[in-house]
Structure formats: C-alpha cells, structure tokens
PDB file of N, CA and C in Angstrom:
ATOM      1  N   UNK A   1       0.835  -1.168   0.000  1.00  0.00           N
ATOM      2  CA  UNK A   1       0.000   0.000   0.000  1.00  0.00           C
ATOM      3  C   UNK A   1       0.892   1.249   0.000  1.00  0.00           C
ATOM      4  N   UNK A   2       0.390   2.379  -1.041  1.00  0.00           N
ATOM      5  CA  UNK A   2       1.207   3.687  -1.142  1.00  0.00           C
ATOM      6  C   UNK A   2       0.916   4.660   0.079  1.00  0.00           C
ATOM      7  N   UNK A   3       1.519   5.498   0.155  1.00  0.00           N
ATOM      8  CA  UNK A   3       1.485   6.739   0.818  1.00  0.00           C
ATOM      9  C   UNK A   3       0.426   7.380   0.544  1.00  0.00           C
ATOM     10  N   UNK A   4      -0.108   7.283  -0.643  1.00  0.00           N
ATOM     11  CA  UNK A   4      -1.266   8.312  -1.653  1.00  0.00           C
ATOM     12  C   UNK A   4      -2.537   7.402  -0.571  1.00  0.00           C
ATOM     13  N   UNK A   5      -2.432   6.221  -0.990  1.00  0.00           N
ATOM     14  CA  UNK A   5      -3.994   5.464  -0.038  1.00  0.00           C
ATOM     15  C   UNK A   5      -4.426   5.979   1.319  1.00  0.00           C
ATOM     16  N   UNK A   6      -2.653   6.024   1.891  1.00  0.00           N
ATOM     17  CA  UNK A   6      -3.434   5.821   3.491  1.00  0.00           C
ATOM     18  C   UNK A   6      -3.384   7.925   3.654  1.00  0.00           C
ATOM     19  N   UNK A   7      -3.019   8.579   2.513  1.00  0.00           N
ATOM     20  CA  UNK A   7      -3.329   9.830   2.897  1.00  0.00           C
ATOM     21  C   UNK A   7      -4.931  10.130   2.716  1.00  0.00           C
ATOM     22  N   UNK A   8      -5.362   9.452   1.865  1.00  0.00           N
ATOM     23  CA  UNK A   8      -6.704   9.371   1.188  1.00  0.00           C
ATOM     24  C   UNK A   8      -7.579   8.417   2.021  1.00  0.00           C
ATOM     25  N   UNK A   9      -7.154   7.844   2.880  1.00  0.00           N
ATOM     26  CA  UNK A   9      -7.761   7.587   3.983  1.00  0.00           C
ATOM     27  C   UNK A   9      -7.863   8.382   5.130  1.00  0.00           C
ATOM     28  N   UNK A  10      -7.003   8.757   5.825  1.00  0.00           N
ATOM     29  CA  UNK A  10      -6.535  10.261   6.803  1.00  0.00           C
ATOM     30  C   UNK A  10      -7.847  10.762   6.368  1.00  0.00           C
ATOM     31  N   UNK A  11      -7.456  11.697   5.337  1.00  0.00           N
ATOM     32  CA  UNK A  11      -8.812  12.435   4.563  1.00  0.00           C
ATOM     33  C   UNK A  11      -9.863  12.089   4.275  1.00  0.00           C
ATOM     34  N   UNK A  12     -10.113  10.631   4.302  1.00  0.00           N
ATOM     35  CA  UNK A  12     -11.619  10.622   4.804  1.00  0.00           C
ATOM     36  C   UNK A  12     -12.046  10.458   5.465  1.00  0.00           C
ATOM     37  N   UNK A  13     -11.019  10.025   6.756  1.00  0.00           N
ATOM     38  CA  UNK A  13     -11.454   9.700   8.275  1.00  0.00           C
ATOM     39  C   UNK A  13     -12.142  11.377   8.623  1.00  0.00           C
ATOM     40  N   UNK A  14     -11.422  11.961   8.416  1.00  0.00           N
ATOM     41  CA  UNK A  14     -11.396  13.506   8.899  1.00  0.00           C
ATOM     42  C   UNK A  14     -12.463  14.597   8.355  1.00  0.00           C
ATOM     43  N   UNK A  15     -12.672  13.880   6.644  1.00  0.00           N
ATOM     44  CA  UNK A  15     -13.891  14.339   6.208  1.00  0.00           C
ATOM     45  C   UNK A  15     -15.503  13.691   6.755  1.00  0.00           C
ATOM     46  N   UNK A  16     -15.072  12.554   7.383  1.00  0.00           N
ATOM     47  CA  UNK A  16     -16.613  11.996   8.044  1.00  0.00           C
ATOM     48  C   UNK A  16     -16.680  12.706   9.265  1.00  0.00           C
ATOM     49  N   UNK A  17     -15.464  12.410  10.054  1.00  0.00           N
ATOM     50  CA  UNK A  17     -15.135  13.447  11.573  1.00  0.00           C
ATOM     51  C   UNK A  17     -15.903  14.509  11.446  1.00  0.00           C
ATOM     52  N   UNK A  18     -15.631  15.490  10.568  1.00  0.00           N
ATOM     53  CA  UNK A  18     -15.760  17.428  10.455  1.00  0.00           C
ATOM     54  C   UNK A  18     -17.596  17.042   9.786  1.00  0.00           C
ATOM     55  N   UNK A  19     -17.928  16.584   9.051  1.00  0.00           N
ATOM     56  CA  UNK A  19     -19.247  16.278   8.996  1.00  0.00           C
ATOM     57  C   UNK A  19     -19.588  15.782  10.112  1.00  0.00           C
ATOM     58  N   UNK A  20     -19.727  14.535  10.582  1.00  0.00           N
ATOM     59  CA  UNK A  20     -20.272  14.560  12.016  1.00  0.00           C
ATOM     60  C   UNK A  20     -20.317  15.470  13.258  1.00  0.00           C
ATOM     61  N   UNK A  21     -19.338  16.390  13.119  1.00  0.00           N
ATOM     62  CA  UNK A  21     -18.969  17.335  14.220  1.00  0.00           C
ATOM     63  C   UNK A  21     -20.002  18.086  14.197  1.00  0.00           C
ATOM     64  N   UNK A  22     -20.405  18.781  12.736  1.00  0.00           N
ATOM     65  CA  UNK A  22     -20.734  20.307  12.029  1.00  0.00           C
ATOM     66  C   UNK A  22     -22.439  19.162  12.384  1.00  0.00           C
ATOM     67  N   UNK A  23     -22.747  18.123  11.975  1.00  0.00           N
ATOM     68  CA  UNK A  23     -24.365  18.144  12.499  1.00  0.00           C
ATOM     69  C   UNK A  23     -24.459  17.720  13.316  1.00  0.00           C
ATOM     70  N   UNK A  24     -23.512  17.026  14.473  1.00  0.00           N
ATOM     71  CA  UNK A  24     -23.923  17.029  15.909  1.00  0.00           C
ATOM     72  C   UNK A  24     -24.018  18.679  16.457  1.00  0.00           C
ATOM     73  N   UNK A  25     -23.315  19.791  16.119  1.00  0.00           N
ATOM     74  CA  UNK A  25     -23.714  21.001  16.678  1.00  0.00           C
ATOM     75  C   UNK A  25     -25.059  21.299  16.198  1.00  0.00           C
ATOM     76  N   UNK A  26     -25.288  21.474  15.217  1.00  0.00           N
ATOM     77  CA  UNK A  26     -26.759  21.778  14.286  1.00  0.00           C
ATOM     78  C   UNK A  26     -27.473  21.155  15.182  1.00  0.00           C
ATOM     79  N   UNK A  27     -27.600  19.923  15.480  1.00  0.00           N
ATOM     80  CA  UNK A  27     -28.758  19.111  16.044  1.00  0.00           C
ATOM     81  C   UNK A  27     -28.493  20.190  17.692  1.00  0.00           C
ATOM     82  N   UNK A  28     -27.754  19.469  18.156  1.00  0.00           N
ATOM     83  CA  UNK A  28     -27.766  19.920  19.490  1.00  0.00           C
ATOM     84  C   UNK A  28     -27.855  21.394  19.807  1.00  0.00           C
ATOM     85  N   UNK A  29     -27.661  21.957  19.239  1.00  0.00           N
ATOM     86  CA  UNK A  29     -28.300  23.714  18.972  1.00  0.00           C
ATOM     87  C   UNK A  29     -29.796  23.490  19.054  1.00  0.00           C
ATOM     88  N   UNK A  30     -30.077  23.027  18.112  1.00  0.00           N
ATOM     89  CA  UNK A  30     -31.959  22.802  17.823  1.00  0.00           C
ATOM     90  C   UNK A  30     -32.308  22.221  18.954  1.00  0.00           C
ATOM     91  N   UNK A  31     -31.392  21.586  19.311  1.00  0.00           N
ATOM     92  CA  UNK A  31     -32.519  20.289  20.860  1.00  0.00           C
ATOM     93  C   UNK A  31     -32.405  21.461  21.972  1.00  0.00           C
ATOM     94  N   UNK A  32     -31.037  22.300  22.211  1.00  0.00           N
ATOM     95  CA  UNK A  32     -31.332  23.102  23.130  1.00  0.00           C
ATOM     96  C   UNK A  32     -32.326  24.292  23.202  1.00  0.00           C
ATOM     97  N   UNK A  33     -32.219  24.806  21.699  1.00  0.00           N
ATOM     98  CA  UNK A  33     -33.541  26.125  21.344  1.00  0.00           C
ATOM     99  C   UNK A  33     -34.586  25.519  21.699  1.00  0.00           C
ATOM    100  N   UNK A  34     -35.091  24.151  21.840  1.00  0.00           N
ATOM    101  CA  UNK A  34     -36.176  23.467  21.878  1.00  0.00           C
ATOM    102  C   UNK A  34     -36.589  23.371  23.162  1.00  0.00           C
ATOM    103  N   UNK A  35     -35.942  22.775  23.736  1.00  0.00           N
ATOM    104  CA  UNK A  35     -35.783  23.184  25.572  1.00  0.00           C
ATOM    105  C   UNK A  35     -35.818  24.572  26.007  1.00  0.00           C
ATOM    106  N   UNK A  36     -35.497  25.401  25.571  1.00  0.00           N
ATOM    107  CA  UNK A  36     -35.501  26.916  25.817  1.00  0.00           C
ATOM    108  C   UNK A  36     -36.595  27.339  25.869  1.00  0.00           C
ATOM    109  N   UNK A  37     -37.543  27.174  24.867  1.00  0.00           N
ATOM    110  CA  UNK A  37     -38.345  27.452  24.377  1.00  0.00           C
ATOM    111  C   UNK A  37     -39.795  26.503  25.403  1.00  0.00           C
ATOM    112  N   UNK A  38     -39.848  25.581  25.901  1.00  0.00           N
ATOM    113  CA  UNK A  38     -40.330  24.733  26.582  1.00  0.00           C
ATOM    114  C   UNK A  38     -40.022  25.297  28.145  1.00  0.00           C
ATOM    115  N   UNK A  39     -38.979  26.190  28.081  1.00  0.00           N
ATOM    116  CA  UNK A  39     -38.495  26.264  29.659  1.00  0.00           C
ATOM    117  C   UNK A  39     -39.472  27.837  29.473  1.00  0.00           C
ATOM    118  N   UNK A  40     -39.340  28.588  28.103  1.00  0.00           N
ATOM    119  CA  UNK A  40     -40.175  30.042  28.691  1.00  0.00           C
ATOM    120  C   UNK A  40     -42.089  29.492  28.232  1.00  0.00           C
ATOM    121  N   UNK A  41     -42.343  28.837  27.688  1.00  0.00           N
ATOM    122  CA  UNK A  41     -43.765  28.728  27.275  1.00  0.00           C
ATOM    123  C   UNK A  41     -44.612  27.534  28.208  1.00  0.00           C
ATOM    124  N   UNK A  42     -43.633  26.464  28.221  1.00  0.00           N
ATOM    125  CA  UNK A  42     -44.739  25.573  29.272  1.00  0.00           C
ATOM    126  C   UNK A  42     -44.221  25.727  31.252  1.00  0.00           C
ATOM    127  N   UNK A  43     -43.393  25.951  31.244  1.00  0.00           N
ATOM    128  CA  UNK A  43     -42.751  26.658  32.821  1.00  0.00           C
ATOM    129  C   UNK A  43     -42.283  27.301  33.065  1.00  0.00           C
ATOM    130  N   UNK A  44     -42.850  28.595  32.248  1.00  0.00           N
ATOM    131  CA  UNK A  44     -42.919  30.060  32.426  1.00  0.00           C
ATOM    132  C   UNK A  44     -41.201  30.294  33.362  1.00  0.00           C
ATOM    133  N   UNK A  45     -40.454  29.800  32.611  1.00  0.00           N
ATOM    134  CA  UNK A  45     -38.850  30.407  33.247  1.00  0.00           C
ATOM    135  C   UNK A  45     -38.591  31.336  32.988  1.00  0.00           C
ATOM    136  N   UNK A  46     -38.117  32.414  33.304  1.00  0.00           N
ATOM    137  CA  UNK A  46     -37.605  33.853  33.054  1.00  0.00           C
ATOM    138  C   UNK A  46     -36.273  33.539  32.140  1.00  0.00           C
ATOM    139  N   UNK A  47     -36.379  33.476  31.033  1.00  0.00           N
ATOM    140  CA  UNK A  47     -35.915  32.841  29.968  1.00  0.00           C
ATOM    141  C   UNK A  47     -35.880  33.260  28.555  1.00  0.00           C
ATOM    142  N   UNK A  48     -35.475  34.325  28.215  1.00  0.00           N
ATOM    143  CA  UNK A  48     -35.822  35.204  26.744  1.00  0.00           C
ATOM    144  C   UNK A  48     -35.380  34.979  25.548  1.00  0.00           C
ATOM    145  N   UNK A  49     -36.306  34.867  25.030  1.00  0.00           N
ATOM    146  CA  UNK A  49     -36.053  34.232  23.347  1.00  0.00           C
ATOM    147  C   UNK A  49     -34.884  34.478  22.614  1.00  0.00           C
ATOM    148  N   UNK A  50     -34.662  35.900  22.416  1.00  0.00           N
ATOM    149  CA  UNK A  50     -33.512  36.893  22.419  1.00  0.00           C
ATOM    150  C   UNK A  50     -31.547  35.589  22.627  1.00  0.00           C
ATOM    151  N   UNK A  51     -31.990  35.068  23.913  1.00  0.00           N
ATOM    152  CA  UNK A  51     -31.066  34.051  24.546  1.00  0.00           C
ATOM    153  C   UNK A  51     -30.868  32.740  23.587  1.00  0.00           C
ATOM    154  N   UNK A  52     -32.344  32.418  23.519  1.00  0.00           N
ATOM    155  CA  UNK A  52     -32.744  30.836  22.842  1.00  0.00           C
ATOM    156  C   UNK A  52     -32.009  31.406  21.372  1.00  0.00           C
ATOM    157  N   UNK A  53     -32.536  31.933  20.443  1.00  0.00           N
ATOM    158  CA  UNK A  53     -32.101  32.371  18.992  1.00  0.00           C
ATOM    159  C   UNK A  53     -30.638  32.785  19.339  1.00  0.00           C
ATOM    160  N   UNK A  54     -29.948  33.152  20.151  1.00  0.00           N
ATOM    161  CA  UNK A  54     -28.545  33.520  20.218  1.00  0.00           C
ATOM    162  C   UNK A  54     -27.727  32.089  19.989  1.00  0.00           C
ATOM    163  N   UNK A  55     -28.134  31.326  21.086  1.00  0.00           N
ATOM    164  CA  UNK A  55     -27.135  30.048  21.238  1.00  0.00           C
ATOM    165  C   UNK A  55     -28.061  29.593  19.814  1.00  0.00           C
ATOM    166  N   UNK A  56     -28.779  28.986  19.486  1.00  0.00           N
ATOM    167  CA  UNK A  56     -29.056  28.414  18.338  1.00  0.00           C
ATOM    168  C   UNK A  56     -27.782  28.867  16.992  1.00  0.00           C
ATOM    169  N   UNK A  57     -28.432  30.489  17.139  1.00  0.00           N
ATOM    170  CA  UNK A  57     -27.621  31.024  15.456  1.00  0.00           C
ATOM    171  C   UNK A  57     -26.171  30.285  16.279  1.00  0.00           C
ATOM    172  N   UNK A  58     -25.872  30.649  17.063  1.00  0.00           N
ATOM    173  CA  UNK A  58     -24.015  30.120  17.208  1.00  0.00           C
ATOM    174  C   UNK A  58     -23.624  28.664  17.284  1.00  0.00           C
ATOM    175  N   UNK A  59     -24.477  28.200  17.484  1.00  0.00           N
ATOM    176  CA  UNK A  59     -24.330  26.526  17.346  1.00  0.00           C
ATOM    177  C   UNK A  59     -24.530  26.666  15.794  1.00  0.00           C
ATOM    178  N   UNK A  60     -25.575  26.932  15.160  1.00  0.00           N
ATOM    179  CA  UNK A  60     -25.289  26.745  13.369  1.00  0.00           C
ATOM    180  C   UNK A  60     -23.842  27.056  13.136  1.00  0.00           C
ATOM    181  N   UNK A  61     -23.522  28.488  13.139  1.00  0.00           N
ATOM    182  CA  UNK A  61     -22.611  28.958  13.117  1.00  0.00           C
ATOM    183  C   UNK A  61     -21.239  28.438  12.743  1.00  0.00           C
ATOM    184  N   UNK A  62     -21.339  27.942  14.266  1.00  0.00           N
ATOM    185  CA  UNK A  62     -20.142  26.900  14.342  1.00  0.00           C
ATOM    186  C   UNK A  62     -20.246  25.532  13.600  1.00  0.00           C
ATOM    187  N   UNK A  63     -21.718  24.717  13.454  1.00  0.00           N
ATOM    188  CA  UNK A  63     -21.506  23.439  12.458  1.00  0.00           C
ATOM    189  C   UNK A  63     -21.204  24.144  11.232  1.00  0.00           C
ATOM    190  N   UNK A  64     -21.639  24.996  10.965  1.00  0.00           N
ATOM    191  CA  UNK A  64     -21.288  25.670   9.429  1.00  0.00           C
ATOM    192  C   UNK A  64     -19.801  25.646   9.441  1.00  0.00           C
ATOM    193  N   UNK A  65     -18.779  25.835  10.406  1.00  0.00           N
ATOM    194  CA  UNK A  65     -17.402  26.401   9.633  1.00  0.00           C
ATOM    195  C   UNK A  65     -16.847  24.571   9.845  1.00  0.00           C
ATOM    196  N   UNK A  66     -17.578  23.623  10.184  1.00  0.00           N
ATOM    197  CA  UNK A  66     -17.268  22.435  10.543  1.00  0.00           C
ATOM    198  C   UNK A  66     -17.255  21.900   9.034  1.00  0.00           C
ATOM    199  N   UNK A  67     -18.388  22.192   8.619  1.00  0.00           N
ATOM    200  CA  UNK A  67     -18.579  21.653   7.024  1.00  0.00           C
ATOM    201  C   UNK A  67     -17.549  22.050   6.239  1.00  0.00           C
ATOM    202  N   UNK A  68     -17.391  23.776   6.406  1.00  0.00           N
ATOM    203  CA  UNK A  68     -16.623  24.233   5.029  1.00  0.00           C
ATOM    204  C   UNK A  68     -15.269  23.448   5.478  1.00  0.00           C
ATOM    205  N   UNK A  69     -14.621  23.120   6.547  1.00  0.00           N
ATOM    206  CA  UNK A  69     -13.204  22.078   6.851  1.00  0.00           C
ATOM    207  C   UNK A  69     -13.766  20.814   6.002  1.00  0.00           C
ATOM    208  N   UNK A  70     -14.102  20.123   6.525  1.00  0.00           N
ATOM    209  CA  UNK A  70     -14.611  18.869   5.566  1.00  0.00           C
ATOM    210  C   UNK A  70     -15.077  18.937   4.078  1.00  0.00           C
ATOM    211  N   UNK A  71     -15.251  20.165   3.572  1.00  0.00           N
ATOM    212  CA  UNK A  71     -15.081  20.664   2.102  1.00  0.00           C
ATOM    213  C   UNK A  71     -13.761  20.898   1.241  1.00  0.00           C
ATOM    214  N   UNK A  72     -13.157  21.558   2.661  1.00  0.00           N
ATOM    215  CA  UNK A  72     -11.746  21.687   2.264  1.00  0.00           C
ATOM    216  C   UNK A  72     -10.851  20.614   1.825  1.00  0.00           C
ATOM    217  N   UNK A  73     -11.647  19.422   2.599  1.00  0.00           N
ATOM    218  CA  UNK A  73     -10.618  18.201   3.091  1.00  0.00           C
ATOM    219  C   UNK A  73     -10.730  17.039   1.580  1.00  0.00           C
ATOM    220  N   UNK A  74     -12.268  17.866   1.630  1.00  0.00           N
ATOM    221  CA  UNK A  74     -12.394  16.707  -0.051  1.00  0.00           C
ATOM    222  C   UNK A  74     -11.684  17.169  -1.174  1.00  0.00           C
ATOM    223  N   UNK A  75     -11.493  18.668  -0.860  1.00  0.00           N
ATOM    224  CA  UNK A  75     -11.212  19.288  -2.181  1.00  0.00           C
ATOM    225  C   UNK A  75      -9.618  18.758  -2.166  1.00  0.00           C
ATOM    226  N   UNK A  76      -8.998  18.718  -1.184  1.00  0.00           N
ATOM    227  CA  UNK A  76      -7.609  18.687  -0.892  1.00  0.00           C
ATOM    228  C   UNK A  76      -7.054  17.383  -1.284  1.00  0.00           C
ATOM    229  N   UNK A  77      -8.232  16.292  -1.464  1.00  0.00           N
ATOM    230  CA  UNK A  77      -8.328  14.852  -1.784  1.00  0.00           C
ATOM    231  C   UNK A  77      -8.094  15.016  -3.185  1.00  0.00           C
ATOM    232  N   UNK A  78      -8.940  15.530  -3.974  1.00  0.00           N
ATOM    233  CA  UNK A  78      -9.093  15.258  -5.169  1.00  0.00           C
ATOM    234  C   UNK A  78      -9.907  16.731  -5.598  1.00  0.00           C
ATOM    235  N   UNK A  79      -8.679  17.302  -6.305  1.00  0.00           N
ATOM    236  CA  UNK A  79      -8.720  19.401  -6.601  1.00  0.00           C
ATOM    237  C   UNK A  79      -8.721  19.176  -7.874  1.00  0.00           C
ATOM    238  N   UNK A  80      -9.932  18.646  -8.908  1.00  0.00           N
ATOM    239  CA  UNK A  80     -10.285  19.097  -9.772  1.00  0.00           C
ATOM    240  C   UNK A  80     -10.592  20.807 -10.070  1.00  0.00           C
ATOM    241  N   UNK A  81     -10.611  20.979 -11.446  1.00  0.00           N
ATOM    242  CA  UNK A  81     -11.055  22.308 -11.308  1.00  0.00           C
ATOM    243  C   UNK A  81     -12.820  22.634 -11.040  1.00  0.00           C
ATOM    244  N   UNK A  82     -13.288  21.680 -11.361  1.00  0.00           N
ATOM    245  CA  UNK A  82     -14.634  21.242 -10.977  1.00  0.00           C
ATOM    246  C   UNK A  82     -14.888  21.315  -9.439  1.00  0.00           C
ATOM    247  N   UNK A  83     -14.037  21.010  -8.993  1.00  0.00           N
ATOM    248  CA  UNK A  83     -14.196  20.604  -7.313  1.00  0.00           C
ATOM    249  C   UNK A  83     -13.584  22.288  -6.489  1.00  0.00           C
ATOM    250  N   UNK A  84     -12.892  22.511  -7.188  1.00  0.00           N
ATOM    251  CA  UNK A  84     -12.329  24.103  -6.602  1.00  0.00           C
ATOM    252  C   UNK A  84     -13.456  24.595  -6.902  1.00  0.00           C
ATOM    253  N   UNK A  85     -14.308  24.951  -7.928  1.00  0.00           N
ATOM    254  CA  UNK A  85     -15.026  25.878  -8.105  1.00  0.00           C
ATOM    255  C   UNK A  85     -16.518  25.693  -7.450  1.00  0.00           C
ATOM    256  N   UNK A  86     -17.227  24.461  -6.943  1.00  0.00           N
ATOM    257  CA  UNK A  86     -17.887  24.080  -6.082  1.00  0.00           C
ATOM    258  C   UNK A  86     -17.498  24.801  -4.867  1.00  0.00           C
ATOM    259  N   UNK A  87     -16.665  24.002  -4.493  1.00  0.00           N
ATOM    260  CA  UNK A  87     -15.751  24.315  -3.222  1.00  0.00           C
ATOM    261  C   UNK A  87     -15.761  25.858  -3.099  1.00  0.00           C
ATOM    262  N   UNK A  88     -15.784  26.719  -3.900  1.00  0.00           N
ATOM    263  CA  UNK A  88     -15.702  28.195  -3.700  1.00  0.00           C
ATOM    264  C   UNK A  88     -17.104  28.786  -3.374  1.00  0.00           C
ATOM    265  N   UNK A  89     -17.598  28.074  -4.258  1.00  0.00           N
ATOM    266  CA  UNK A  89     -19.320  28.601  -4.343  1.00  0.00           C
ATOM    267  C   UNK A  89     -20.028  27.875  -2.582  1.00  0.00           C
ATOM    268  N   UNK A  90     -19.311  27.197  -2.509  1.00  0.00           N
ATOM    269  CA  UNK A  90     -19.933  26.361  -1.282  1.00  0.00           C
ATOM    270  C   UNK A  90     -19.773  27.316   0.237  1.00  0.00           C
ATOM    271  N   UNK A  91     -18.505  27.327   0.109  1.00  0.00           N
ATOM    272  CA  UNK A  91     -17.787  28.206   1.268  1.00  0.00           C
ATOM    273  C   UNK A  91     -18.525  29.639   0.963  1.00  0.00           C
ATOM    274  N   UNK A  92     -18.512  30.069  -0.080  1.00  0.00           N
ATOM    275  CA  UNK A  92     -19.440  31.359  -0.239  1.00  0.00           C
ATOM    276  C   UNK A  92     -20.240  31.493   0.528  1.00  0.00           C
ATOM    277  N   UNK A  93     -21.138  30.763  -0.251  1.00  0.00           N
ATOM    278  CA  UNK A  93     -22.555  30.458   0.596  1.00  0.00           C
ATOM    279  C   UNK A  93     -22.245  30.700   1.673  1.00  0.00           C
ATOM    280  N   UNK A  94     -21.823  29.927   2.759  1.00  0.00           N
ATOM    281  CA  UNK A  94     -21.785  29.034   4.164  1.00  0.00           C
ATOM    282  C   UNK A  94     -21.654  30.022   4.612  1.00  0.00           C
ATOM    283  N   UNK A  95     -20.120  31.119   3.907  1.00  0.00           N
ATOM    284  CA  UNK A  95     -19.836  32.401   4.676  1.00  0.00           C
ATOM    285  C   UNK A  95     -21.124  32.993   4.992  1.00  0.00           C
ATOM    286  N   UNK A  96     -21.278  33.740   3.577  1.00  0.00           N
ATOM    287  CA  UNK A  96     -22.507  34.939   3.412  1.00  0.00           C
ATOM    288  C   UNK A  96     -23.710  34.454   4.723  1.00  0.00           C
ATOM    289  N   UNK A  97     -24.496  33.037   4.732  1.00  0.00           N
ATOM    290  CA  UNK A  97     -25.166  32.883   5.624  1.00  0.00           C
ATOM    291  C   UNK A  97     -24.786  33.018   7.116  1.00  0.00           C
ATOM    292  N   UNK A  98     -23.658  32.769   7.645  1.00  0.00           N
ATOM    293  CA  UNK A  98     -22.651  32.396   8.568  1.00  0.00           C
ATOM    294  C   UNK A  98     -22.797  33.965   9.210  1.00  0.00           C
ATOM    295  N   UNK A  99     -22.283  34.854   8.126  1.00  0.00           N
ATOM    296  CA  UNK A  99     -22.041  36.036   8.240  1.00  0.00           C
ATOM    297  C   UNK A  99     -23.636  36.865   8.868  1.00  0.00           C
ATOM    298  N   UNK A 100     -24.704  36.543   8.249  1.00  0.00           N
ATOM    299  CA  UNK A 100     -25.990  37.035   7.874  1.00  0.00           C
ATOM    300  C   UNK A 100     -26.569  36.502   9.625  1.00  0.00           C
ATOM    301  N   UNK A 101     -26.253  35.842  10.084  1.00  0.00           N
ATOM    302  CA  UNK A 101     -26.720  34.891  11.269  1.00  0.00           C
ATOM    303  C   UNK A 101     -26.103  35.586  12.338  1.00  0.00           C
ATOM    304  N   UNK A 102     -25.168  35.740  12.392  1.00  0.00           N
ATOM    305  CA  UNK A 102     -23.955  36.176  13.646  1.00  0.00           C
ATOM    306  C   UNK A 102     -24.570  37.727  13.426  1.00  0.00           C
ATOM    307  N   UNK A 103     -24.672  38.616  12.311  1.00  0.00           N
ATOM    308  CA  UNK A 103     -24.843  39.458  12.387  1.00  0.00           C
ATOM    309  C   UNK A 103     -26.696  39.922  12.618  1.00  0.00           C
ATOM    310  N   UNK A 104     -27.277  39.260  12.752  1.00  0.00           N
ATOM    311  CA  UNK A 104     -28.470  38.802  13.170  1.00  0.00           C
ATOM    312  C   UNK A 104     -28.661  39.037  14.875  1.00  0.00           C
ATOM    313  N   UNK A 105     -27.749  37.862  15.648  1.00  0.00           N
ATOM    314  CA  UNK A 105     -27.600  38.310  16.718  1.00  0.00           C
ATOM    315  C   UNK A 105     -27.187  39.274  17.596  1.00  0.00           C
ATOM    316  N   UNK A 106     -26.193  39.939  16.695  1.00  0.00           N
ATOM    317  CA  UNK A 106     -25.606  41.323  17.376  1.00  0.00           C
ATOM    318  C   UNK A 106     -26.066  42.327  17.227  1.00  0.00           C
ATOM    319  N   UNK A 107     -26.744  42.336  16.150  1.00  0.00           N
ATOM    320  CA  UNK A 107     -27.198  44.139  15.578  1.00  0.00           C
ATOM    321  C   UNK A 107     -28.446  44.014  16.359  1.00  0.00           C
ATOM    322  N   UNK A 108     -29.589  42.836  16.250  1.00  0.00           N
ATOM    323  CA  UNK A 108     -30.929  43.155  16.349  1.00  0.00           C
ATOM    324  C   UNK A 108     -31.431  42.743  17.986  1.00  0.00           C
ATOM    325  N   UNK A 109     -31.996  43.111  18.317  1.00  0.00           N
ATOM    326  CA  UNK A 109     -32.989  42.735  19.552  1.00  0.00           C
ATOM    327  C   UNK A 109     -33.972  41.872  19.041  1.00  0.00           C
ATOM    328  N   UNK A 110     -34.362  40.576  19.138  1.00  0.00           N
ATOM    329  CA  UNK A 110     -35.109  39.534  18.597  1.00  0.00           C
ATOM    330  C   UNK A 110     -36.075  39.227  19.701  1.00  0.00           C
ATOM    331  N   UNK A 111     -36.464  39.445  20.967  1.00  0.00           N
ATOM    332  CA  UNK A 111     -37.519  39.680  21.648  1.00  0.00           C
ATOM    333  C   UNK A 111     -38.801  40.294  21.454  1.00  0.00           C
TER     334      UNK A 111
END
C-alpha cells in the first residue's frame, strides 16, 4: 500500500469526523432552542427568546465552519477544477449565511 492510499484515507477519516462534528452542533443547537423554548412557554422560566435564537444562530454557526473544513478536506483529496469551483461557491454560501446569522444576533434585539 502507497502513501497516496493511506493519505486518502486520513482524509476521509477527517472528512466523516468534520461532517459529524458540524451536524452534531446543528442538532444539538436545535434540541437546546427546543428546551428553551419549553423552559419560557410551558414553565414560564424567566428565559428570553432573544437568549434561545442567540445560542441556536451560534451553534449553526459553528456546524457551518465544521462543514466548510470537511469541504476543504475533499477538495484537498481530489482538486479538480470542478471541485475548486464548487468548493468556492460552497464556502461562499456558508460564509454569506454564517455572516448574515452572527450578524443577526448582534445588531438586532429579537424579543
């Protein structure tokens, strides 16, 4: 076995890793907004939405920059020019939303 295999293994251990990472936060963001949300509407906790939508957007947030690594990691596998230019448009995206979210929480009062 070459050097090329077990790097191309590395890289996909690491590309399943950074995917699993990026939607265990997603999920567990959502399960906690969900609880939040259960803690101010069915047992009236002094508990403000404002809070719940904060940790949520930052748990996306953060699975989001989890993905664009594991994007990186494929591209780094196999850098077609096909795959760079995905890869650009992808991370775009992820940013611009990434960006749009974080700045969501800071500028606005969501209460």
């Amino acid at each position: 076995m070459t050097f090329a295999y077990y790097e191309g293994l590395v890289l996909d251990v690491f590309f399943t890793l950074f995917n699993i990472m990026g939607s265990f936060l997603i999920i567990y963001g959502g399960l906690r907004a969900m609880s939040g949300v259960f803690l101010i509407e069915v047992l009236k906790k002094p508990y403000s939405y404002q809070q719940v939508r904060k940790e949520l957007t930052n748990k996306i947030v953060f699975g989001l920059e989890f993905f664009i690594a594991a994007d990186v990691l494929e591209t780094v596998r196999n850098p077609t020019q096909e795959e760079l230019l995905l890869l650009g448009m992808v991370v775009l995206i992820r940013t611009v939303l990434g960006y749009f979210l974080s700045k969501e929480v800071t500028e606005y009062e969501l209460d």
